[in-house]
C-alpha atoms as a PDB file:
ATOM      1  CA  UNK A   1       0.000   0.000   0.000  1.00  0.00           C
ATOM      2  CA  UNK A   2       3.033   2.330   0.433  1.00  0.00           C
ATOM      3  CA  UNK A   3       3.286   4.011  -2.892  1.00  0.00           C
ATOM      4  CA  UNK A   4       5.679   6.561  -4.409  1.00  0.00           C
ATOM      5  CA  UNK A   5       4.119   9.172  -6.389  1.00  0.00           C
ATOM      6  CA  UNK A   6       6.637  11.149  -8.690  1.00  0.00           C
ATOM      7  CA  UNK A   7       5.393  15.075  -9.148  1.00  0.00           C
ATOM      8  CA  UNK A   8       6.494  16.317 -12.771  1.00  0.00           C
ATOM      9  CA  UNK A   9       7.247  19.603 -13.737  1.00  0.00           C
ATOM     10  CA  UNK A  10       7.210  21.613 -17.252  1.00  0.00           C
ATOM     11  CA  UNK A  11      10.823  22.623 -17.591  1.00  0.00           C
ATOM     12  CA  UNK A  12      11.683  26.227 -18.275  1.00  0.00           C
ATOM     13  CA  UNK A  13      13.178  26.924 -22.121  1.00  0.00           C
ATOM     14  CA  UNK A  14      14.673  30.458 -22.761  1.00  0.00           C
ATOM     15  CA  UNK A  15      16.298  31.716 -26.196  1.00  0.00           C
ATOM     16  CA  UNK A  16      19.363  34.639 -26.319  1.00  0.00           C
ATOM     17  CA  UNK A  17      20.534  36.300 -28.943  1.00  0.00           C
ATOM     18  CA  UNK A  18      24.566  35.773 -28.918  1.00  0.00           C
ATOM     19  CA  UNK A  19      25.413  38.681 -31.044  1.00  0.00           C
ATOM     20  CA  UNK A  20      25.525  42.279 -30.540  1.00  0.00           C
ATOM     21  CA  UNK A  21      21.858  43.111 -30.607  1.00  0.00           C
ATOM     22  CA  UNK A  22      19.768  43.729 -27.249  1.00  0.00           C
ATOM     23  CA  UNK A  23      18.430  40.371 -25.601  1.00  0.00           C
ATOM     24  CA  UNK A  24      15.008  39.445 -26.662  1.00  0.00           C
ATOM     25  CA  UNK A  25      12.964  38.631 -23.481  1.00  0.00           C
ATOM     26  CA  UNK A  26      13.260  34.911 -22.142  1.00  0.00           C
ATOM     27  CA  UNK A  27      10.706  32.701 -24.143  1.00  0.00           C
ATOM     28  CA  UNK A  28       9.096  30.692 -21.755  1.00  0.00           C
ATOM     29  CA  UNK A  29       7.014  27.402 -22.926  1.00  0.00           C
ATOM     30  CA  UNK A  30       3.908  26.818 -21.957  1.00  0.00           C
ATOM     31  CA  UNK A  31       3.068  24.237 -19.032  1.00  0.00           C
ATOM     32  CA  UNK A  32       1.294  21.207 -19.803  1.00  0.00           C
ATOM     33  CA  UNK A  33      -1.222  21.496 -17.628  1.00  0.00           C
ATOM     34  CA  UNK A  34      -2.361  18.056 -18.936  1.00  0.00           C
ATOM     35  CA  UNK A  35       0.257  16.349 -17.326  1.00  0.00           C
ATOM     36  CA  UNK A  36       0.295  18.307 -14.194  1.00  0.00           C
ATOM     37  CA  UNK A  37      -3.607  17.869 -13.660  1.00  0.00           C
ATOM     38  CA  UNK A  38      -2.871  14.096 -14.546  1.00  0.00           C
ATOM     39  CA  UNK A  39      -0.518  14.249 -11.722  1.00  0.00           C
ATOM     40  CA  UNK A  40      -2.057  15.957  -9.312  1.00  0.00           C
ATOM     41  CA  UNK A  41      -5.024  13.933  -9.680  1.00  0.00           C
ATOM     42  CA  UNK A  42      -3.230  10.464  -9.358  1.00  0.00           C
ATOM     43  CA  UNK A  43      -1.512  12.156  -5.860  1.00  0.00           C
ATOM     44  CA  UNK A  44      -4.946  12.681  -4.299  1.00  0.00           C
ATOM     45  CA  UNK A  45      -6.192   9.253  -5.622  1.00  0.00           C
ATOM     46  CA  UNK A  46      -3.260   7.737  -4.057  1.00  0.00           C
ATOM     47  CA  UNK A  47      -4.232  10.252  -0.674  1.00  0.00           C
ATOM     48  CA  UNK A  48      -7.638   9.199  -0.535  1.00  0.00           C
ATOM     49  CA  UNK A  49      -6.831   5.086  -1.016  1.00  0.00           C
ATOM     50  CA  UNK A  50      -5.089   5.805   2.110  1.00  0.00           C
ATOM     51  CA  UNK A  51      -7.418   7.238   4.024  1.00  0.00           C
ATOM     52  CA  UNK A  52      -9.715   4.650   2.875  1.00  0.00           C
ATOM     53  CA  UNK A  53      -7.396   1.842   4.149  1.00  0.00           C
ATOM     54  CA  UNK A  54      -6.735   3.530   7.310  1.00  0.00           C
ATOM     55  CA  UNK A  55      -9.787   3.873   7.867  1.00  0.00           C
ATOM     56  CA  UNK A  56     -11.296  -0.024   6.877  1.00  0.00           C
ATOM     57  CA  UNK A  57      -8.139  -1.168   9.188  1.00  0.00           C
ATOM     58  CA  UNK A  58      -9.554   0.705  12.301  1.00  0.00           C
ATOM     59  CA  UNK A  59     -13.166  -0.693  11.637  1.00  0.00           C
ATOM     60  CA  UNK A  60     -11.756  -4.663  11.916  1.00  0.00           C
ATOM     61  CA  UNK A  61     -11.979  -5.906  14.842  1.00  0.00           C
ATOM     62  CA  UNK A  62     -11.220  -9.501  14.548  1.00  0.00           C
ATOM     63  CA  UNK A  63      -9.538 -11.760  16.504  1.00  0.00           C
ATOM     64  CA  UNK A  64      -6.415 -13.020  14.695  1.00  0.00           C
ATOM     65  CA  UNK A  65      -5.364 -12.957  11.368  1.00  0.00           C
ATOM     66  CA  UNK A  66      -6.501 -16.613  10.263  1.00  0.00           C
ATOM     67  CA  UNK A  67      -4.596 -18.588  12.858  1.00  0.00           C
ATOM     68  CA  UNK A  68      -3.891 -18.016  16.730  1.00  0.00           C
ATOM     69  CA  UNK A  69      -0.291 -17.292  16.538  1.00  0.00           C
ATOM     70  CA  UNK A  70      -1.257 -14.433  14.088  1.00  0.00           C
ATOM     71  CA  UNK A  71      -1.984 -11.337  16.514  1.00  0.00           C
ATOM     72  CA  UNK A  72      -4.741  -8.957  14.788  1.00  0.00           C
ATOM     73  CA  UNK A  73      -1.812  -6.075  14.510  1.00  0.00           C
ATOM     74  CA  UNK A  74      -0.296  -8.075  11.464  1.00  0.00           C
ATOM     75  CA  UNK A  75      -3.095  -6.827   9.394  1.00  0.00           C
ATOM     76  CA  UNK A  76      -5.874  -4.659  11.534  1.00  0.00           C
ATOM     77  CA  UNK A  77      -5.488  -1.565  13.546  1.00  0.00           C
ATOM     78  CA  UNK A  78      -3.260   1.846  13.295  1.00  0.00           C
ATOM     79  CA  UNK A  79      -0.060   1.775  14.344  1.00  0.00           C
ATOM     80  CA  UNK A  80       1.024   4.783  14.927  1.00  0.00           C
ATOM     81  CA  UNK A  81       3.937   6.995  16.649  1.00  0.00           C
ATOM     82  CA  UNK A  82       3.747  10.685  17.652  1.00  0.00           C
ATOM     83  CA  UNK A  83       6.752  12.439  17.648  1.00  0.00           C
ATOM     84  CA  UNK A  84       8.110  15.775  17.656  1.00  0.00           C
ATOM     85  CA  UNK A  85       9.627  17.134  14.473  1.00  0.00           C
ATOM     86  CA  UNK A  86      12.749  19.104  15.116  1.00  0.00           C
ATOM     87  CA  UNK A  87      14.106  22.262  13.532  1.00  0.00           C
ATOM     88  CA  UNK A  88      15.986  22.102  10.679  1.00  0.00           C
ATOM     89  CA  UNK A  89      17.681  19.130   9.672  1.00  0.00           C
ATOM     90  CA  UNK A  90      18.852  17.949  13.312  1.00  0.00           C
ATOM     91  CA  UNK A  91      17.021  14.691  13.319  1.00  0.00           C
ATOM     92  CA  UNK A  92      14.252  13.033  11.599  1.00  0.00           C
ATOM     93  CA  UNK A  93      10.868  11.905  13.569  1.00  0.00           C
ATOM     94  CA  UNK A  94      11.196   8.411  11.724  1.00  0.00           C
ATOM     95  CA  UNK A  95      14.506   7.488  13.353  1.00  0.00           C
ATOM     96  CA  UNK A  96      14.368   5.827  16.781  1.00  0.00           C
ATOM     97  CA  UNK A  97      15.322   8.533  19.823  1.00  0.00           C
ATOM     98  CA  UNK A  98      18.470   7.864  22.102  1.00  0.00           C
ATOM     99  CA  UNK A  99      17.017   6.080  24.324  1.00  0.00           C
ATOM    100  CA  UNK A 100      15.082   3.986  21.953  1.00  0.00           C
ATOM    101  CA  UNK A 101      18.938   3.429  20.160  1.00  0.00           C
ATOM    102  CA  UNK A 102      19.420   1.944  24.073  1.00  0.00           C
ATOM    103  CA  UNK A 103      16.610  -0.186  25.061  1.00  0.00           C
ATOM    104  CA  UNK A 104      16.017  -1.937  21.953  1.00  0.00           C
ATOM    105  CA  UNK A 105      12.548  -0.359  22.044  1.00  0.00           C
ATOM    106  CA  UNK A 106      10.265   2.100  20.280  1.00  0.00           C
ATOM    107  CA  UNK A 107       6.601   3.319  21.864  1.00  0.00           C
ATOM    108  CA  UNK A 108       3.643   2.981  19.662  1.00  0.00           C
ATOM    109  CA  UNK A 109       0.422   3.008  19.929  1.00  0.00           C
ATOM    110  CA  UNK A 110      -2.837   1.341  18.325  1.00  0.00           C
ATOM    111  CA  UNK A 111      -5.155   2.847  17.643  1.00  0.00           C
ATOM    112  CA  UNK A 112      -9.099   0.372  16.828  1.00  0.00           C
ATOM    113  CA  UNK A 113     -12.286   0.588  17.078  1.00  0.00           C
ATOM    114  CA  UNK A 114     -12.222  -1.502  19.866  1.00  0.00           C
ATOM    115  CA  UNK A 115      -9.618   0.064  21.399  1.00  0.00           C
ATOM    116  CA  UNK A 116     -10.292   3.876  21.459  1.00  0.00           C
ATOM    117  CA  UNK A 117      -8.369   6.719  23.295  1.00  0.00           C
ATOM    118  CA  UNK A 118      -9.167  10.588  23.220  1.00  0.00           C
ATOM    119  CA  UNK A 119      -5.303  12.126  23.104  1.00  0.00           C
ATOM    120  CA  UNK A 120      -1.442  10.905  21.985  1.00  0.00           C
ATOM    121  CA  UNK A 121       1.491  10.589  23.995  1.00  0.00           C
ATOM    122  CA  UNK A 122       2.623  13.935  26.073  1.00  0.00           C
ATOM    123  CA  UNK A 123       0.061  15.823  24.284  1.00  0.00           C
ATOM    124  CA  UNK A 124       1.495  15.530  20.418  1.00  0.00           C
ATOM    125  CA  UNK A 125      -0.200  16.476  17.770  1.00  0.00           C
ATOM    126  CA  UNK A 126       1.783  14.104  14.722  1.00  0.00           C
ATOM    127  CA  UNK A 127       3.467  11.631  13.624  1.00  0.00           C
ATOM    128  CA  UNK A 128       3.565   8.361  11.450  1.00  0.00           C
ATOM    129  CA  UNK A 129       1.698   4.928  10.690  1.00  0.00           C
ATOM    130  CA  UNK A 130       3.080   1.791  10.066  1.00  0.00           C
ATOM    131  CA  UNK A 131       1.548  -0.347   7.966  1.00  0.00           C
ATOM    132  CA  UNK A 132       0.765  -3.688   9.140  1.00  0.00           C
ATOM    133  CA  UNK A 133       3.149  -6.482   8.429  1.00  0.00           C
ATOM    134  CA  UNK A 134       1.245  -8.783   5.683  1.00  0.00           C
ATOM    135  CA  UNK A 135       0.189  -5.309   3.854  1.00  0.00           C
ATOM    136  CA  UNK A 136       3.983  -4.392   3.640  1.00  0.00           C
ATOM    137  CA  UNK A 137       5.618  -4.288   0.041  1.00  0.00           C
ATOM    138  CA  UNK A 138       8.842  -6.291  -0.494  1.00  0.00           C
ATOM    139  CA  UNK A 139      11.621  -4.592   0.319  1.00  0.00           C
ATOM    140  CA  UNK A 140      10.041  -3.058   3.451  1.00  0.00           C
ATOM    141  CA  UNK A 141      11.582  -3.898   6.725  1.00  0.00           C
ATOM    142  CA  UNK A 142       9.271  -5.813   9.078  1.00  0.00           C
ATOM    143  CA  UNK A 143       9.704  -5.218  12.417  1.00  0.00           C
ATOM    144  CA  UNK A 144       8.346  -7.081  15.746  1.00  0.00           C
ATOM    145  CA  UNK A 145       6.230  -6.129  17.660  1.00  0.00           C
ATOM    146  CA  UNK A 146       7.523  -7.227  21.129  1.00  0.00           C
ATOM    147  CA  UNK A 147       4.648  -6.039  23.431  1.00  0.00           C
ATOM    148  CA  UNK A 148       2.049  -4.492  24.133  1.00  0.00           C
ATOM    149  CA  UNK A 149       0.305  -2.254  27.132  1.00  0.00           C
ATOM    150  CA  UNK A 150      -3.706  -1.970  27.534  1.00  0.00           C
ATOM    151  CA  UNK A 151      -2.662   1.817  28.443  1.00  0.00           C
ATOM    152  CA  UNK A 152       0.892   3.945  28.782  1.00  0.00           C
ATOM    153  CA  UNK A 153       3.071   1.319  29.780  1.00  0.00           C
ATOM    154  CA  UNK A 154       5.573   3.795  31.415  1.00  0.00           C
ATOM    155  CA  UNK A 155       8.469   2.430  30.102  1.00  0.00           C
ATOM    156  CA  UNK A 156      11.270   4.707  30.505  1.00  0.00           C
ATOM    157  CA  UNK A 157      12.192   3.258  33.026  1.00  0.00           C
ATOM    158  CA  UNK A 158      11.250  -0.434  32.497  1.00  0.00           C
ATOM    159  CA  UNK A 159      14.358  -3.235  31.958  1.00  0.00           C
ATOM    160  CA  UNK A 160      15.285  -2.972  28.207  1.00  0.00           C
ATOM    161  CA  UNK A 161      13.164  -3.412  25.633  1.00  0.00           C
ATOM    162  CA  UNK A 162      10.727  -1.291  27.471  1.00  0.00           C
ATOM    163  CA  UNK A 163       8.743  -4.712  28.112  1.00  0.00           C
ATOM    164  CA  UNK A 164       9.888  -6.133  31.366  1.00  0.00           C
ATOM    165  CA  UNK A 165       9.923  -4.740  34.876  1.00  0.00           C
ATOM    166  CA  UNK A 166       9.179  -1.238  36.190  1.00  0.00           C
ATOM    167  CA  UNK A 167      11.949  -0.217  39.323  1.00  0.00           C
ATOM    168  CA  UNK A 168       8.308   0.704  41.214  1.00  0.00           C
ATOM    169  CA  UNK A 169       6.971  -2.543  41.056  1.00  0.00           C
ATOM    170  CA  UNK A 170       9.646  -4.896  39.453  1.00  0.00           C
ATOM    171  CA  UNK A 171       7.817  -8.362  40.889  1.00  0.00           C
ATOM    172  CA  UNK A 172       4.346  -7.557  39.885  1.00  0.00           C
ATOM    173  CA  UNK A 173       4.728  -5.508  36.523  1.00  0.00           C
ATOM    174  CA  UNK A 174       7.037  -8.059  34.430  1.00  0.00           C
ATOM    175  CA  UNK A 175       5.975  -9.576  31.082  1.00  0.00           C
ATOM    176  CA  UNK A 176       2.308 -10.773  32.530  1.00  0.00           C
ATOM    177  CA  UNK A 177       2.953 -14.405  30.928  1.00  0.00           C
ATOM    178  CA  UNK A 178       5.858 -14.507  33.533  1.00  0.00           C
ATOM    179  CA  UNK A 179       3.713 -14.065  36.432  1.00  0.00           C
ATOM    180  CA  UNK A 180       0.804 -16.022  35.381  1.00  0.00           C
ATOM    181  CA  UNK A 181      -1.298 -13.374  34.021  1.00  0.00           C
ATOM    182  CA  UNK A 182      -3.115 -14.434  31.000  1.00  0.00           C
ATOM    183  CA  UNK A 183      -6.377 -12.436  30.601  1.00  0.00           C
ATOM    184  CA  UNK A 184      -7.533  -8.803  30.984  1.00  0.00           C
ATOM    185  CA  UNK A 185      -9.842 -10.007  34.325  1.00  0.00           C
ATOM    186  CA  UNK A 186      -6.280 -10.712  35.939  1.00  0.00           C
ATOM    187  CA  UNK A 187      -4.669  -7.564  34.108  1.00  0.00           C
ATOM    188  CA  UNK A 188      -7.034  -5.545  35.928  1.00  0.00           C
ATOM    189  CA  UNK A 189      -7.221  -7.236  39.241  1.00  0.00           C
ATOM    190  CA  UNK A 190      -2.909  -6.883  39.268  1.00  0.00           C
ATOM    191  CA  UNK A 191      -2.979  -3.319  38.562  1.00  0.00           C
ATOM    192  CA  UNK A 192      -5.888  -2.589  41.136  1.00  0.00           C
ATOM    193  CA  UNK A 193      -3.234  -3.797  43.336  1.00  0.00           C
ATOM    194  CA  UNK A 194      -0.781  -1.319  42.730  1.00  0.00           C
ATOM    195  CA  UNK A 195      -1.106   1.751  39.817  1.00  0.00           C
ATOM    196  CA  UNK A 196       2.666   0.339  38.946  1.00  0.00           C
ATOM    197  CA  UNK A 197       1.662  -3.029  38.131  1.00  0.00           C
ATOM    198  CA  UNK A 198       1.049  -2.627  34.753  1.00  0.00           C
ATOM    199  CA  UNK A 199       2.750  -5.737  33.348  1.00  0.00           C
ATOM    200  CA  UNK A 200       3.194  -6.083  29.256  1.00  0.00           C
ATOM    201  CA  UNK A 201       1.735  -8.782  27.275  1.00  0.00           C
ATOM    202  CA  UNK A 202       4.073 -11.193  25.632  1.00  0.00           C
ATOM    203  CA  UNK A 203       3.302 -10.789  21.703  1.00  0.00           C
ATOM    204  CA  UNK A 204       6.511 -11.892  20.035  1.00  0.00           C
ATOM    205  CA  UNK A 205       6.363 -14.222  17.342  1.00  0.00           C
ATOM    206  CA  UNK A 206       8.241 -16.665  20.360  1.00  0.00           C
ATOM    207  CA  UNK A 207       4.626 -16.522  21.698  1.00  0.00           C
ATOM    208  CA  UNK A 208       3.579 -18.832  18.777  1.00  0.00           C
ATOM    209  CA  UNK A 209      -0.178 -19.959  19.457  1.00  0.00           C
ATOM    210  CA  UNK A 210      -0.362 -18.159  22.420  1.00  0.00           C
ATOM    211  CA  UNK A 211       0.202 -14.529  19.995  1.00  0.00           C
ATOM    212  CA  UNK A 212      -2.999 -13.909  19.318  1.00  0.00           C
ATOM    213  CA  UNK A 213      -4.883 -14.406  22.520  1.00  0.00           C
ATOM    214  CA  UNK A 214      -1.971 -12.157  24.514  1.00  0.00           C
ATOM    215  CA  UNK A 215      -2.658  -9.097  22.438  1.00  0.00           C
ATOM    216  CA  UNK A 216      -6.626  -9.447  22.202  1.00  0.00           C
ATOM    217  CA  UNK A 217      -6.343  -9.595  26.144  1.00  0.00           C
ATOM    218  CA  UNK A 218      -4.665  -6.218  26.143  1.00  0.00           C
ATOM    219  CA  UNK A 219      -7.813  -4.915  23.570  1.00  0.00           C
ATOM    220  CA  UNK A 220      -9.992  -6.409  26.378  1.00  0.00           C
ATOM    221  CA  UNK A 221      -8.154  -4.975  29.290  1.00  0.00           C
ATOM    222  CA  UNK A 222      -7.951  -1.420  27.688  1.00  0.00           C
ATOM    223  CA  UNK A 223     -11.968  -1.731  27.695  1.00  0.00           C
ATOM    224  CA  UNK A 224     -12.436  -3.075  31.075  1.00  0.00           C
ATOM    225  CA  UNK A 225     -10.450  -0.375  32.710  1.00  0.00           C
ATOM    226  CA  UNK A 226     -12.503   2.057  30.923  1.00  0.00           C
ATOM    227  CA  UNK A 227      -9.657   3.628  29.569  1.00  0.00           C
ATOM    228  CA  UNK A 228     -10.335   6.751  26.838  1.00  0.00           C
ATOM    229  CA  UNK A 229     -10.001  10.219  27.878  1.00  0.00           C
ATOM    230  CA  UNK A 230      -7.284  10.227  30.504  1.00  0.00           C
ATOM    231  CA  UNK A 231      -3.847  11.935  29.887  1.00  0.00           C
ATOM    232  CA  UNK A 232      -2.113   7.907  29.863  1.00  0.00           C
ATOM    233  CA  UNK A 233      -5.087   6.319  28.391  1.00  0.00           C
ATOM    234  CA  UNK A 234      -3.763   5.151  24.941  1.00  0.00           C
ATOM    235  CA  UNK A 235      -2.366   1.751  24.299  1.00  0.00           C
ATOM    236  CA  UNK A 236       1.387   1.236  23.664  1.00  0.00           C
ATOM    237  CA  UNK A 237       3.067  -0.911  21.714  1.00  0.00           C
ATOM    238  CA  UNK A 238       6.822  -1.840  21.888  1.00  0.00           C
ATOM    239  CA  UNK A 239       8.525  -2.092  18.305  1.00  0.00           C
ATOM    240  CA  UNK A 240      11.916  -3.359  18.056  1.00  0.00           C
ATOM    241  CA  UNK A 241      14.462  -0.384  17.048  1.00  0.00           C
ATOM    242  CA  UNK A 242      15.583  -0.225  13.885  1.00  0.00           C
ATOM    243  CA  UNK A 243      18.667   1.230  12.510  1.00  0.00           C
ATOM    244  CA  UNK A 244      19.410   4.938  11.891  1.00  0.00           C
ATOM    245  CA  UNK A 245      18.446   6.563   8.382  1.00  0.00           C
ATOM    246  CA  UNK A 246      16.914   3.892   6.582  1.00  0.00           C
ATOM    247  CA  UNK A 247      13.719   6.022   5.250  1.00  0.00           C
ATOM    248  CA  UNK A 248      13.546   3.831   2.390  1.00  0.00           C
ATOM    249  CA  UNK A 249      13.298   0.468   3.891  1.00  0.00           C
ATOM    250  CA  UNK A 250      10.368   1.339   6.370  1.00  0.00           C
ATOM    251  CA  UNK A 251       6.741   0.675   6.069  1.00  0.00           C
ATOM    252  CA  UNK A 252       5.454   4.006   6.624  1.00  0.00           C
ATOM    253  CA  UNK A 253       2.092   4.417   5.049  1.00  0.00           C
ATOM    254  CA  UNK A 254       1.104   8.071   6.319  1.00  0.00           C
ATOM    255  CA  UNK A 255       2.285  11.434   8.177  1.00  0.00           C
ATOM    256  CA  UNK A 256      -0.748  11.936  10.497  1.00  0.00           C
ATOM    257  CA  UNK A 257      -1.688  15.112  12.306  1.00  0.00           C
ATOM    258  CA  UNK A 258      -4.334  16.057  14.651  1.00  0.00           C
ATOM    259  CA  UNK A 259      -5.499  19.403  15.766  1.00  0.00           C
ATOM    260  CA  UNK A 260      -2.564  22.010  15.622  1.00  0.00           C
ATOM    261  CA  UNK A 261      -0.411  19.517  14.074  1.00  0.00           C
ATOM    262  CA  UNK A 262      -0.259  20.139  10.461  1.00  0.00           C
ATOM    263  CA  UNK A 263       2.691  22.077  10.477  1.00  0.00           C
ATOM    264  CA  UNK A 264       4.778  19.257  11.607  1.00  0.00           C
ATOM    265  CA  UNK A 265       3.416  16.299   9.367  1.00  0.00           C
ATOM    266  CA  UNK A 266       3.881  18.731   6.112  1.00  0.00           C
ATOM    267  CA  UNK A 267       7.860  18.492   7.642  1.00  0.00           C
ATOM    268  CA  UNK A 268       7.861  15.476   8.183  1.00  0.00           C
ATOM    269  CA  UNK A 269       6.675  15.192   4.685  1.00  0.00           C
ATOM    270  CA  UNK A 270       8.972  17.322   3.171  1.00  0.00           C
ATOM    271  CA  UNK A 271      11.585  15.655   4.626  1.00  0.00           C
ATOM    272  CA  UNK A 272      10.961  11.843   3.789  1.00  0.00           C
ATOM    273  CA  UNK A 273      10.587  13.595   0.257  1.00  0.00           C
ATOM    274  CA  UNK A 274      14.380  14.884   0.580  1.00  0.00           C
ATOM    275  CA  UNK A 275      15.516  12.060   1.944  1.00  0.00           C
ATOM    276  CA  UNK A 276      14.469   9.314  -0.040  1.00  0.00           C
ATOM    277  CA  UNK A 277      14.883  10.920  -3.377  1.00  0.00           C
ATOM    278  CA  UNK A 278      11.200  11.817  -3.962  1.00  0.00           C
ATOM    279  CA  UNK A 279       8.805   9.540  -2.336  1.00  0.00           C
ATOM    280  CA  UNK A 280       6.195  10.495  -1.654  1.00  0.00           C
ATOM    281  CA  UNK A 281       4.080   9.895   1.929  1.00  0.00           C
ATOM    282  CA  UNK A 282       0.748  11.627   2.254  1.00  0.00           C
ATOM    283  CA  UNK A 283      -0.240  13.223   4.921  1.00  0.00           C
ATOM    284  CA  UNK A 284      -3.464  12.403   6.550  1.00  0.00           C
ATOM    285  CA  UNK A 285      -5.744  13.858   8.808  1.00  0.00           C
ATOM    286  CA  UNK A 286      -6.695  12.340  12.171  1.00  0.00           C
ATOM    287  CA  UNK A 287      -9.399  12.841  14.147  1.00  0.00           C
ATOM    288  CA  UNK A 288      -9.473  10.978  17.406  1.00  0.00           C
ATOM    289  CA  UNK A 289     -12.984   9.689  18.997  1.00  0.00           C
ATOM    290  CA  UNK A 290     -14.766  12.164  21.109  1.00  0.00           C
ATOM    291  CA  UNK A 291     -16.155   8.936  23.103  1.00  0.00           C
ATOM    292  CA  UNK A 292     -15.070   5.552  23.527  1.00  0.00           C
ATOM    293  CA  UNK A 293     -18.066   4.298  21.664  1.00  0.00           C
ATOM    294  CA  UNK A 294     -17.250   7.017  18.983  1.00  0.00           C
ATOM    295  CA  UNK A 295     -15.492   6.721  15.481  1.00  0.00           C
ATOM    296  CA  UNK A 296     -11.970   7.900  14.717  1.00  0.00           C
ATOM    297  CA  UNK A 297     -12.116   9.698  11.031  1.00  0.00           C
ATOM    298  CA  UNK A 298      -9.115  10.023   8.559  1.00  0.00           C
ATOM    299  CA  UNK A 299      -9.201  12.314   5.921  1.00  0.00           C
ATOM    300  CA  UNK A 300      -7.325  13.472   3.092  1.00  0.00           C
ATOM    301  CA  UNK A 301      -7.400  16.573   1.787  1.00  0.00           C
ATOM    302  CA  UNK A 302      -5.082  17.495  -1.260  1.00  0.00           C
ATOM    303  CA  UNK A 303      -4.148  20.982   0.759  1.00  0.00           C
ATOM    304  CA  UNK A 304      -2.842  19.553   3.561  1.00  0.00           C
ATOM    305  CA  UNK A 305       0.429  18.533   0.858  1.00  0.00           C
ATOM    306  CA  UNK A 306       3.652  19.612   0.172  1.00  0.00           C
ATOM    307  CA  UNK A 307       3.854  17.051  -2.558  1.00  0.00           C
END
């Protein structure tokens, strides 16, 4: 589904004189606006198949994708990261942070219709979506999931990859398989115990037939806890980290924004556009539920583009 979409351009002619006589004005021929309409039209196609697919993904709520050790993020949901895009050129909102580059470890978060939340990380307003693994081109780079939290999974400070114990409750907030916690029911009654025992569930392909179940466990936890509108309610995901400037090779289907965050998905646009030698990434329009029974929207709208 990840497309490049190359934007042509009339080139510019212009005739001199080389001998004495004065210059004759630059003749400049005319633009095909064929082509460019052409073009333009094929970019906001491409914009609104996107939005479509986004959209279809977030509707699906199934179970697995066709066999229990398939977890329903292979091919359902929005993953998606927020980030901050930086002035200038001094890093790019695709490439894993510091501390990321340490734990092995980059935050996510998914985003279903069954598993709703109201705001993004620390208040962001952009960012990018993967697309799911079996909807990946070849020559993508797939990368593991390695767990995944009903809500914020605080994991700063967890043991590395951002799945295992948190220093404020290292017995009881583990990977949940390790301490015998296998449904949301238990999820909930551990973390009732203690607001740090938020343990992660196991969703590495390691998990085999148990995949599938551990991450629809964390949908149902996320909905018994009621979470939606509070400032850590959103699910998180841990992604393995993947090397430094490799814009190319990753799956990223969109530059979302939501509210005041245009400004930074056109950069980030802009700059996947510089950096990969003119693909183009649309950038899509997110607009989170208002309730927990309500409908995310993605939209598409050709202004929103740099290219």
């Amino acid at each position: 589904m990840k497309r490049s979409i190359a934007l042509s351009m009339a080139t510019l002619l212009s005739a001199c004189q080389t001998s004495t006589t004065p210059k004759e004005a630059p003749l400049e021929a005319p633009q095909d606006t064929t082509v460019m309409s052409l073009n333009q039209a094929s970019a906001s196609d491409a914009g609104v198949r996107v939005a479509t697919a986004l959209t279809q993904r977030y509707m699906d709520t199934r179970l697995n994708c066709g066999a229990n050790s398939m977890p329903a993020f292979l091919c359902s949901g929005i993953i998606l990261r927020s980030t901050v895009p930086a002035p200038g050129s001094q890093y790019f909102t695709w490439n894993p942070s510091p501390n990321s580059q340490k734990s092995g470890g980059v935050s996510f978060s998914y985003l279903r219709k069954d598993m709703n939340f109201k705001s993004l990380v620390f208040g962001q307003t952009s960012g990018f979506i993967f697309l799911p693994v079996l909807n990946q081109l070849p020559g993508t780079r797939k990368i593991e999931v390695l767990c995944t939290y009903p809500v914020d999974g605080a994991v700063l400070l967890r043991d590395k990859p951002g799945c295992g114990a948190h220093p404020y409750a290292p017995d009881l907030s583990r990977r949940c398989q390790t301490i015998g916690i296998t449904t949301a029911e238990q999820w909930i009654a551990n973390k009732k115990k203690n607001g740090w025992n938020s343990c992660s569930f196991d969703v590495r392909d390691s998990m085999n037939q148990l995949a599938a179940d551990s991450f629809y466990q964390a949908i149902r936890a996320h909905n018994l806890g009621n979470y939606f509108a509070g400032a850590y309610d959103y699910s998180e995901l841990i992604l393995a980290t993947w090397p430094q400037n490799i814009p190319k090779e990753l799956p990223i289907e969109a530059f979302y924004y939501i509210t005041t965050g245009l400004p930074g998905a056109q950069k980030d646009q802009r700059d996947f556009y510089a950096q990969t030698a003119g693909k183009v990434v649309p950038v899509i329009k997110l607009t989170l539920p208002a309730t927990n029974t309500g409908n995310a929207v993605f939209s598409y709208n050709p202004a929103d583009q740099v290219h």
